[in-house]
C-alpha atoms as a PDB file:
ATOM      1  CA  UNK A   1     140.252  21.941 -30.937  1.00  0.00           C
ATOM      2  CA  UNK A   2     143.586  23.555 -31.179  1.00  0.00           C
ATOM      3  CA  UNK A   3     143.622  27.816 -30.403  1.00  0.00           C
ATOM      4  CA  UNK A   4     143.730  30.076 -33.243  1.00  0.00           C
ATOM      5  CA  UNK A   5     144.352  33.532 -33.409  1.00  0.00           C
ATOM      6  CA  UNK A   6     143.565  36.862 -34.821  1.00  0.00           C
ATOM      7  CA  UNK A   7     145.953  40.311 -34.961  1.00  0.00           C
ATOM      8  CA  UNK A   8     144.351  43.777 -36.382  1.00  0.00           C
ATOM      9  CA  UNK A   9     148.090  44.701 -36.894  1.00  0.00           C
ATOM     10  CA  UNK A  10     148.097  42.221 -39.746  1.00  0.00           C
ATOM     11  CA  UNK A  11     146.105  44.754 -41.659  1.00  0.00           C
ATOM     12  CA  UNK A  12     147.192  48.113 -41.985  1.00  0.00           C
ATOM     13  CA  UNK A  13     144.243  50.778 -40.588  1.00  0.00           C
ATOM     14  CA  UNK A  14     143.744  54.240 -40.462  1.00  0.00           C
ATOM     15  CA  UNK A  15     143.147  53.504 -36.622  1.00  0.00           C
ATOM     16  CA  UNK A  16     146.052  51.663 -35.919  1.00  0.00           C
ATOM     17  CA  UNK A  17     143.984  48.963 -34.140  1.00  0.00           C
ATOM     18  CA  UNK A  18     146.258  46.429 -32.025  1.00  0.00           C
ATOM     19  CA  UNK A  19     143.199  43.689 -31.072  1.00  0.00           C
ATOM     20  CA  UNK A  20     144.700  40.758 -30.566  1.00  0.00           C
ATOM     21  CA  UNK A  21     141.811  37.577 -30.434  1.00  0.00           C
ATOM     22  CA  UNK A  22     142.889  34.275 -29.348  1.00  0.00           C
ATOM     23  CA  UNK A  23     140.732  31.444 -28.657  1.00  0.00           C
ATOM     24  CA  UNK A  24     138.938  28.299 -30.120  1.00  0.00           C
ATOM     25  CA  UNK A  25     138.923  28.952 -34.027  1.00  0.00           C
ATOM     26  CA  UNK A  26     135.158  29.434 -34.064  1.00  0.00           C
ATOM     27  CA  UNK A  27     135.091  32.193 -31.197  1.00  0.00           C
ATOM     28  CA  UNK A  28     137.962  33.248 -32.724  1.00  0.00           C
ATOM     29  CA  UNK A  29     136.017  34.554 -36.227  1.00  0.00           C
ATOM     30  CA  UNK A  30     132.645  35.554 -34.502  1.00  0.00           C
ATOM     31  CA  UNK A  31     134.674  38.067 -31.788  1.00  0.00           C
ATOM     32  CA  UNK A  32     136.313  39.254 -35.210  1.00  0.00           C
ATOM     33  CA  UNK A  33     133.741  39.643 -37.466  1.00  0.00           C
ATOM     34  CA  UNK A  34     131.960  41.998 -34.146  1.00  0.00           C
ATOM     35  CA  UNK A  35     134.848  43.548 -33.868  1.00  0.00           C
ATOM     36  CA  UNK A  36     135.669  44.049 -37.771  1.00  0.00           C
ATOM     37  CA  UNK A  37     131.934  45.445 -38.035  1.00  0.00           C
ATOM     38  CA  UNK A  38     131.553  47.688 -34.664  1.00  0.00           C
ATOM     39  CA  UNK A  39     135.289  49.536 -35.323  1.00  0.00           C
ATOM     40  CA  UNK A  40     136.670  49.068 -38.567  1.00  0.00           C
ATOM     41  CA  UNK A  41     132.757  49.556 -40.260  1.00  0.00           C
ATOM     42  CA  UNK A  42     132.961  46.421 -42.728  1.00  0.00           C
ATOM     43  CA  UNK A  43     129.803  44.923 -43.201  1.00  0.00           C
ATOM     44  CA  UNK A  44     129.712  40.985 -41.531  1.00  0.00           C
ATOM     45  CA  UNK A  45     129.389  38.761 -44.834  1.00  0.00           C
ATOM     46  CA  UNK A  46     130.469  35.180 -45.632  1.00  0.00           C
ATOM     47  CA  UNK A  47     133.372  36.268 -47.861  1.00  0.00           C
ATOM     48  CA  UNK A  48     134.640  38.468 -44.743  1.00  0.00           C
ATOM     49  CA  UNK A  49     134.484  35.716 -42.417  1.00  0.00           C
ATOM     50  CA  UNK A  50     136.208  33.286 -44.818  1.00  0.00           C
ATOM     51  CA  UNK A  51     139.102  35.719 -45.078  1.00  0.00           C
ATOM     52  CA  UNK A  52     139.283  36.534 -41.562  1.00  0.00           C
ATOM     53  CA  UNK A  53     139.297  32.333 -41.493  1.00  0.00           C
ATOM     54  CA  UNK A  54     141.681  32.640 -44.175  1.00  0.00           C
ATOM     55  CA  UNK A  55     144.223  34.844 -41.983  1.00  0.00           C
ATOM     56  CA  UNK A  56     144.430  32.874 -38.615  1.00  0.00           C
ATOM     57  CA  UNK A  57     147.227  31.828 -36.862  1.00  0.00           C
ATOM     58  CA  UNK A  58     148.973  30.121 -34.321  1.00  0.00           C
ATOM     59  CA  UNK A  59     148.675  31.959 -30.664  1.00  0.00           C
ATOM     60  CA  UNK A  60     151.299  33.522 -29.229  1.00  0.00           C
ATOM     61  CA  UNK A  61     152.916  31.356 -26.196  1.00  0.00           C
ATOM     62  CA  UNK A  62     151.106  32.516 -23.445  1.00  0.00           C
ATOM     63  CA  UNK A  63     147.776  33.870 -24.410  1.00  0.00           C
END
């Protein structure tokens, strides 16, 4: 399965996160969802994990 990743500066904050997540596309959304729920305070649902499916990308060469 190819890598997929995941960039919290995609999404403006009040925190300014900078998380970058790369990995298989299934670690990838669970380590994102955690993270989504444990800083940002969104509540892990379906719908958020199909966006945050929704918004993955290519890695950056090298990670």
């Amino acid at each position: 399965m190819a890598r997929k990743a995941s960039d919290c500066r995609d999404t403006p904050s009040v925190s300014g996160c900078s998380l970058y997540i790369s990995g298989e596309e299934e670690e990838v959304i669970r380590a994102a969802a955690e993270h989504m729920v444990s800083v940002h305070e969104h509540t892990d649902s379906p719908e958020m994990r199909e966006e945050i499916r929704a918004s993955l990308k290519d890695p950056v060469a090298g990670t």
